[in-house]
C-alpha atoms as a PDB file:
ATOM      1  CA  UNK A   1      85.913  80.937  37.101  1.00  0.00           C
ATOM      2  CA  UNK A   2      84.265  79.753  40.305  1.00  0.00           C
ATOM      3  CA  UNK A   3      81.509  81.988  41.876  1.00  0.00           C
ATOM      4  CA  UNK A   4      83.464  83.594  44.584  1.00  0.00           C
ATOM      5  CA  UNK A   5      80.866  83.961  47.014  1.00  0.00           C
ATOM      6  CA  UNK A   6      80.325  80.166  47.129  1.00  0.00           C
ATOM      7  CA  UNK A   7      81.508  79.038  51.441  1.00  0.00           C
ATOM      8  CA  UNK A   8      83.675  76.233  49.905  1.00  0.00           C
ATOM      9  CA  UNK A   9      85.226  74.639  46.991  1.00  0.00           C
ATOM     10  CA  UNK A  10      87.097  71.803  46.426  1.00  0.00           C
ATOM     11  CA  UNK A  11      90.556  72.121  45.476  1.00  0.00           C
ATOM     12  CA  UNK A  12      92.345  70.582  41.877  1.00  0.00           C
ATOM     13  CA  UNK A  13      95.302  71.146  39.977  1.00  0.00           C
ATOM     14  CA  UNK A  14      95.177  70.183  36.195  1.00  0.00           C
ATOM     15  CA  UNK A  15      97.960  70.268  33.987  1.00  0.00           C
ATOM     16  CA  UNK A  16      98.578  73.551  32.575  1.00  0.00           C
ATOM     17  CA  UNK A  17      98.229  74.492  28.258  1.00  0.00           C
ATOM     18  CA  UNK A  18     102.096  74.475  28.021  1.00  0.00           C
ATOM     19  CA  UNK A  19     102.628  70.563  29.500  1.00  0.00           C
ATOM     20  CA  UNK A  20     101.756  67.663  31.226  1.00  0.00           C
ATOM     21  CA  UNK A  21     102.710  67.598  35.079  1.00  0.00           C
ATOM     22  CA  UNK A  22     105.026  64.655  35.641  1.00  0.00           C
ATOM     23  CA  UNK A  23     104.091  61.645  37.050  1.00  0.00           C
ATOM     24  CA  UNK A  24     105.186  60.039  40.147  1.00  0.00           C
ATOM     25  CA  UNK A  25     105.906  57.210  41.866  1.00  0.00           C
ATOM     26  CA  UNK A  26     106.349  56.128  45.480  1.00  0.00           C
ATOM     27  CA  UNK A  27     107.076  53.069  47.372  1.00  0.00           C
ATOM     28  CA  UNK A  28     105.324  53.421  50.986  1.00  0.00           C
ATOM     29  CA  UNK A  29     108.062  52.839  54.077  1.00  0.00           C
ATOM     30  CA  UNK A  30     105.192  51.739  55.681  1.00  0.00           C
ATOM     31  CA  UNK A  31     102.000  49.313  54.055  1.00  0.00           C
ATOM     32  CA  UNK A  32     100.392  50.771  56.851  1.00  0.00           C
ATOM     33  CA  UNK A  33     100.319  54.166  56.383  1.00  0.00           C
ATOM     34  CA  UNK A  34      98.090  56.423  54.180  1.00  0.00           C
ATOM     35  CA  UNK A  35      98.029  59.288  53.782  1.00  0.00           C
ATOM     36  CA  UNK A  36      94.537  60.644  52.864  1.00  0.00           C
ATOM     37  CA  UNK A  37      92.436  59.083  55.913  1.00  0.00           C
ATOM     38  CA  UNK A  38      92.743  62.210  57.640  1.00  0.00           C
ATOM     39  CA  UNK A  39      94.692  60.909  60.616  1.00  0.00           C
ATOM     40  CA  UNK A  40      97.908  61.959  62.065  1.00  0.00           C
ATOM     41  CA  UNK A  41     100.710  59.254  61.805  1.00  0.00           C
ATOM     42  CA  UNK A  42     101.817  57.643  64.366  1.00  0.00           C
ATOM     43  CA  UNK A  43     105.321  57.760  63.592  1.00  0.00           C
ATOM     44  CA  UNK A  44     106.642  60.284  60.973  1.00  0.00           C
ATOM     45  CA  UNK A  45     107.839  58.714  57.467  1.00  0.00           C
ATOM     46  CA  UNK A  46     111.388  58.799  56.613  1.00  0.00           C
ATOM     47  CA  UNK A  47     112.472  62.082  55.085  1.00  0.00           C
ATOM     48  CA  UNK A  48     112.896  63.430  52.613  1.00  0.00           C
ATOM     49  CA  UNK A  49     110.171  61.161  51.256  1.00  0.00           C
ATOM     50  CA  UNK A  50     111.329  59.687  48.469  1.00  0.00           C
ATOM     51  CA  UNK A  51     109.503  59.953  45.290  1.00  0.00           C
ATOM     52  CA  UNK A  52     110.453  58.790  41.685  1.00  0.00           C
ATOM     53  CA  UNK A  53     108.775  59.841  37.777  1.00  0.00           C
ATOM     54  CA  UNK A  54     109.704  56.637  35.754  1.00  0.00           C
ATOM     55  CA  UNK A  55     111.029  57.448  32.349  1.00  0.00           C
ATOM     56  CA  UNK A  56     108.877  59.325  29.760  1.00  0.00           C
ATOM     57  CA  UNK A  57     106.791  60.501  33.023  1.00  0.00           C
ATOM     58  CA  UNK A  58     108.584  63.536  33.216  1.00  0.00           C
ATOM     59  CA  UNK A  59     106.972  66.232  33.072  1.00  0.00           C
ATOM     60  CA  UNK A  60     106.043  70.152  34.739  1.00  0.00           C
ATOM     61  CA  UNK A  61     105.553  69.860  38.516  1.00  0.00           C
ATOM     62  CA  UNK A  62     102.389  70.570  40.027  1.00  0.00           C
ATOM     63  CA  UNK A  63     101.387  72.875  42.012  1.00  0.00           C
ATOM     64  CA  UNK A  64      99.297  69.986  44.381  1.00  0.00           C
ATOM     65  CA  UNK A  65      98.527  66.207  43.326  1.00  0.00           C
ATOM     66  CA  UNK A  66      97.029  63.906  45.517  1.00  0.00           C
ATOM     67  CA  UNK A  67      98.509  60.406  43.582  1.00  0.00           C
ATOM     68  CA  UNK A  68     100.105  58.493  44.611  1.00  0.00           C
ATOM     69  CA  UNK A  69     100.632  60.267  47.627  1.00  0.00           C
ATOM     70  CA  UNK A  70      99.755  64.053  48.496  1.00  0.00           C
ATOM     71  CA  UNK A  71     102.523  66.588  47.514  1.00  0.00           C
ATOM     72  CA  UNK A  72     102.241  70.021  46.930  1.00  0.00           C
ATOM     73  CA  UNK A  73     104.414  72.984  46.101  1.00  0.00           C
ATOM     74  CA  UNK A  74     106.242  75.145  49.317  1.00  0.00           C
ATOM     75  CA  UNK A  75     104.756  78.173  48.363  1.00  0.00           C
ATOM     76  CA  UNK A  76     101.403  76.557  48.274  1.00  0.00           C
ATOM     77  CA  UNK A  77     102.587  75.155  51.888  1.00  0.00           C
ATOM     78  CA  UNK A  78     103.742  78.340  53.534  1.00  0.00           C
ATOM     79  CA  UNK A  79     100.334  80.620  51.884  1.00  0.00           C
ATOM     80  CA  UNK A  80      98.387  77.661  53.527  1.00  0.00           C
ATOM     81  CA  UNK A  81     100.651  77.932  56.986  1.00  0.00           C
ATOM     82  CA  UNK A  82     100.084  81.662  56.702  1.00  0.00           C
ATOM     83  CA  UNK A  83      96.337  81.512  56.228  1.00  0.00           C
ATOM     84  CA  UNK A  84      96.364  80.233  59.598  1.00  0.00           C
ATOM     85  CA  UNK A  85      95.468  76.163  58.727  1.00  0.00           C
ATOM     86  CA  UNK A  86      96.928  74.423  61.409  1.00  0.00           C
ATOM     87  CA  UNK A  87      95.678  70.924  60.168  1.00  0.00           C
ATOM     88  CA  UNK A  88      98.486  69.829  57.960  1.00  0.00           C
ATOM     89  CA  UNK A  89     101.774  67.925  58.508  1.00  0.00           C
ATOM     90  CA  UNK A  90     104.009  68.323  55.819  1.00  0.00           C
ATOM     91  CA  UNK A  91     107.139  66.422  54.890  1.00  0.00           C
ATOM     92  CA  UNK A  92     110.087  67.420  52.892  1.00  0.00           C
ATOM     93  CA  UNK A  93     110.170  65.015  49.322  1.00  0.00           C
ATOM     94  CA  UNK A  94     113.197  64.635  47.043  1.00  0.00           C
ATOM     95  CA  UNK A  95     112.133  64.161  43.544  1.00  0.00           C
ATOM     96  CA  UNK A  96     113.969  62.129  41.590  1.00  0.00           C
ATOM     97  CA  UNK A  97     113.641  61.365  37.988  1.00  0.00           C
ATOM     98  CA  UNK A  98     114.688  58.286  37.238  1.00  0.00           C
ATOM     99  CA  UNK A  99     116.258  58.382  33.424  1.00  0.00           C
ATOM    100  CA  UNK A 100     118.568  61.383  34.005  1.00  0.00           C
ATOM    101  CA  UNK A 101     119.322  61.016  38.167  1.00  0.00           C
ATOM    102  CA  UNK A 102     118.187  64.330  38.398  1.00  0.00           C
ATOM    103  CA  UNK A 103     116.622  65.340  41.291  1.00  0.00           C
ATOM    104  CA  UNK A 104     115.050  68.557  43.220  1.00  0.00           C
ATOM    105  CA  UNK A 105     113.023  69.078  46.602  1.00  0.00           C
ATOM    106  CA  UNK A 106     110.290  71.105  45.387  1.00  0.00           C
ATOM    107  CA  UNK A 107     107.589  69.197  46.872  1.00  0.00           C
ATOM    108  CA  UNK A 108     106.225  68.510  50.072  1.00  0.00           C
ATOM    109  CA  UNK A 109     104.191  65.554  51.315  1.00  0.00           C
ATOM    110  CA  UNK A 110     101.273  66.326  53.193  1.00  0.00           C
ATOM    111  CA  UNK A 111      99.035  64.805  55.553  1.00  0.00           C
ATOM    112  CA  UNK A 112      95.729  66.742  55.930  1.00  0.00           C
ATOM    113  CA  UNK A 113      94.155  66.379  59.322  1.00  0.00           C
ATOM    114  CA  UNK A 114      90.774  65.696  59.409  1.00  0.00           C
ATOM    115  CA  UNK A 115      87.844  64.118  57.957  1.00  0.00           C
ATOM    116  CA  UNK A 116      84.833  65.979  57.828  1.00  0.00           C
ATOM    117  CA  UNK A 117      81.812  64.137  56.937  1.00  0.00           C
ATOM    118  CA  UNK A 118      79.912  67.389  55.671  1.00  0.00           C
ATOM    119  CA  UNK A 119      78.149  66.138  52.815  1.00  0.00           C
ATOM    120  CA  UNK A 120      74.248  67.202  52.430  1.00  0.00           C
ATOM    121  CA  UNK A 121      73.549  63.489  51.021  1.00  0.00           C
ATOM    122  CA  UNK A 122      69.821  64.724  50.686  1.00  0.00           C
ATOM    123  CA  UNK A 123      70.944  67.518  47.965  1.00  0.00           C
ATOM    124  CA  UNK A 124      73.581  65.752  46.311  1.00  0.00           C
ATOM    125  CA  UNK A 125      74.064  63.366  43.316  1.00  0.00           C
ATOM    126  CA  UNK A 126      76.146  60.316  44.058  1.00  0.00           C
ATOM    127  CA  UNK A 127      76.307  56.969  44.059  1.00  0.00           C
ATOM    128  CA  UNK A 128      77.927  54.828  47.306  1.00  0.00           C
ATOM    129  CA  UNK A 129      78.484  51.022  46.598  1.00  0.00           C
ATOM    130  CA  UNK A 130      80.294  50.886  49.743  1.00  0.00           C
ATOM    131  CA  UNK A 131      78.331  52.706  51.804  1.00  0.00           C
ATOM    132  CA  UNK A 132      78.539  56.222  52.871  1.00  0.00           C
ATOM    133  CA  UNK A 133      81.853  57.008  53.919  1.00  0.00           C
ATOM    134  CA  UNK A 134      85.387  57.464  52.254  1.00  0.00           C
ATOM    135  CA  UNK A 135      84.412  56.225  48.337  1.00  0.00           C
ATOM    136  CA  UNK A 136      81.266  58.039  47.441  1.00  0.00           C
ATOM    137  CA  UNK A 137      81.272  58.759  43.943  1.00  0.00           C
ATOM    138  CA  UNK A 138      79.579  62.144  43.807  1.00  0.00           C
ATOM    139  CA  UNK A 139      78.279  63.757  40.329  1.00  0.00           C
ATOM    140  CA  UNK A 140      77.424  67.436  41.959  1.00  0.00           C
ATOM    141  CA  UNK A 141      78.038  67.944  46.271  1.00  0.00           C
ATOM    142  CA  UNK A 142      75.790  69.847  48.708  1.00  0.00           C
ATOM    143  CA  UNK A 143      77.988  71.033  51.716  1.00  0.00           C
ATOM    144  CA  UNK A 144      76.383  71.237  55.129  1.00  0.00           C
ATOM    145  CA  UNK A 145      78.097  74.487  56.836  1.00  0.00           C
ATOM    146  CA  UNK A 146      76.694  73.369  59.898  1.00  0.00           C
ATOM    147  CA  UNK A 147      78.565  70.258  59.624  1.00  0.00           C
ATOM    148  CA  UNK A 148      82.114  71.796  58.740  1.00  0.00           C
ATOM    149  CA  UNK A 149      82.294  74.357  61.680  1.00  0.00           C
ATOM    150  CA  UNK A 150      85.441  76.012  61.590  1.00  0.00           C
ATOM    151  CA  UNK A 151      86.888  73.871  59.490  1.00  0.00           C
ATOM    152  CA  UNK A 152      89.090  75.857  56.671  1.00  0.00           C
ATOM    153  CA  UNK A 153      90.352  72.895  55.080  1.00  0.00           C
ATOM    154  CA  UNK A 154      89.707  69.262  54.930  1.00  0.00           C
ATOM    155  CA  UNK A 155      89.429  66.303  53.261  1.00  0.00           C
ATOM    156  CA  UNK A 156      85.700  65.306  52.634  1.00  0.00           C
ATOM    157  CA  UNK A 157      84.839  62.546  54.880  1.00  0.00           C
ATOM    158  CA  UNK A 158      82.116  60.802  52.493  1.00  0.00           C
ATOM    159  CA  UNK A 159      85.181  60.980  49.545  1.00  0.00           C
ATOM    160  CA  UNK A 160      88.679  61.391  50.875  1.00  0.00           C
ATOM    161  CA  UNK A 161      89.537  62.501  47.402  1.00  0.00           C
ATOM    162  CA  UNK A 162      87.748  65.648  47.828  1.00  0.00           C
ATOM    163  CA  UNK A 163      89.805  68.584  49.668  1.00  0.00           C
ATOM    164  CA  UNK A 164      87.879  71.210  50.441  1.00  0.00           C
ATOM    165  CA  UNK A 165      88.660  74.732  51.214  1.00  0.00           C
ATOM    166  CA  UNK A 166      86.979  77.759  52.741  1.00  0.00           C
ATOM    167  CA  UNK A 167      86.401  81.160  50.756  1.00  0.00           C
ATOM    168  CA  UNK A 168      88.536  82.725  53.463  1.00  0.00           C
ATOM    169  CA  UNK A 169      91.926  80.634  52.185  1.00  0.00           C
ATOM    170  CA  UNK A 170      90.535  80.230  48.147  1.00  0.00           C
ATOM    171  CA  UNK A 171      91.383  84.370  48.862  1.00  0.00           C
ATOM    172  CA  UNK A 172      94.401  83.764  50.401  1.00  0.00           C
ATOM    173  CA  UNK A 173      95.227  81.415  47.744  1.00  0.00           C
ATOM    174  CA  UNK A 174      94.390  84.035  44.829  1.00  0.00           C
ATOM    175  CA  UNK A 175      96.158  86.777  47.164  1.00  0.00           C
ATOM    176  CA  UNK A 176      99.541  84.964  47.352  1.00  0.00           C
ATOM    177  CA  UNK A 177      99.553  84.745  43.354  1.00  0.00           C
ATOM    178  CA  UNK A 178      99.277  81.449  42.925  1.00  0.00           C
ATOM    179  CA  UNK A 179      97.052  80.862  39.709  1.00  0.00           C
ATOM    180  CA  UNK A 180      98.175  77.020  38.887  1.00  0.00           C
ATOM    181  CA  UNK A 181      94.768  75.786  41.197  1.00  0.00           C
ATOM    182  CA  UNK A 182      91.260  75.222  40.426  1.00  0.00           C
ATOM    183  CA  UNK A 183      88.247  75.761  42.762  1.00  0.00           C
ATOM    184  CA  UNK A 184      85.337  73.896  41.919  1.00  0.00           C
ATOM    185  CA  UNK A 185      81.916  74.877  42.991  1.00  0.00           C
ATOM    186  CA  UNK A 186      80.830  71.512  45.167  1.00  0.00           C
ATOM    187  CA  UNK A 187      77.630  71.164  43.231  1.00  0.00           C
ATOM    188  CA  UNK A 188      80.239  70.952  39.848  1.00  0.00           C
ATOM    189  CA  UNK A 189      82.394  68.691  41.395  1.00  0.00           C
ATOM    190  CA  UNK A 190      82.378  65.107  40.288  1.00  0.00           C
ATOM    191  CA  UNK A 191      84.879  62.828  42.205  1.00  0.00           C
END
């Protein structure tokens, strides 16, 4: 288990002992849009968004997946809302599996608001072949609190992959019940 006096983590969901989370699909309404830069969209997508698992995806639905579009469970949504982060649009999703028709609205989409570039390049292992910004591939992360601020939650601005959460909602998290998560201590993360 993650040290829990660590100041942040970053956030994963892998599939449990009993099953493989399904996997999904999703056609964007909108080539334009995406959904992990951190910035609020300019017009809303159509809802619910529509997302499909192809057959022989199905599967156990996760608690939070970021592919191939955030989504992540309500009660993850409203312990989140409670916790007081403000940053996050969601959007209700319809589910649909595509060999039996069925379908359920579990899932929300989400748009987390805000990139925060607070990386400690100096103490961290990475590679960036792009530069540093959005596709860093990091092998252990240093996190600069004095580059977060107040920030509770956030995508990580040097690798939009990365969300990372406070200690103060990680609690909150653990408080509500919710066990299907994993926080990673930054200098374990690779991603």
């Amino acid at each position: 288990m993650a040290d829990s006096s660590a100041a942040y983590y970053l956030l994963a969901c892998y599939s449990p002992e009993e099953g493989d989370h399904a996997q999904y699909s999703y056609e964007p309404d909108d080539e334009e849009r995406s959904w992990i830069i951190g910035q609020p969209f300019d017009a809303p997508p159509p809802v619910p968004v529509p997302v499909s698992v192809e057959p022989g995806e199905e599967g156990l639905v996760p608690e939070l997946t970021d592919v191939p579009l955030p989504l992540m469970s309500r009660r993850l949504a409203a312990c989140l809302s409670a916790a007081g982060v403000a940053n996050i649009d969601f959007y209700p999703a319809r589910v649909t599996e595509q060999a039996s028709g069925r379908s359920h609205e579990e899932l929300l989409a989400f748009n987390l608001i805000g990139l925060v570039a607070a990386a400690d390049l100096s103490r961290s292992t990475f590679s960036a072949p792009d530069g540093p910004l959005l596709s860093v591939d990091f092998d252990g992360l240093a996190i600069d609190p004095r580059k977060v601020g107040a920030a509770d939650m956030f995508r990580l601005a040097e690798s939009v992959n990365g969300i990372v959460v406070s200690r103060r909602v990680r609690q909150a998290i653990l408080d509500a019940g919710i066990t299907t998560l994993e926080f990673i201590l930054p200098e374990e993360w690779v991603g």
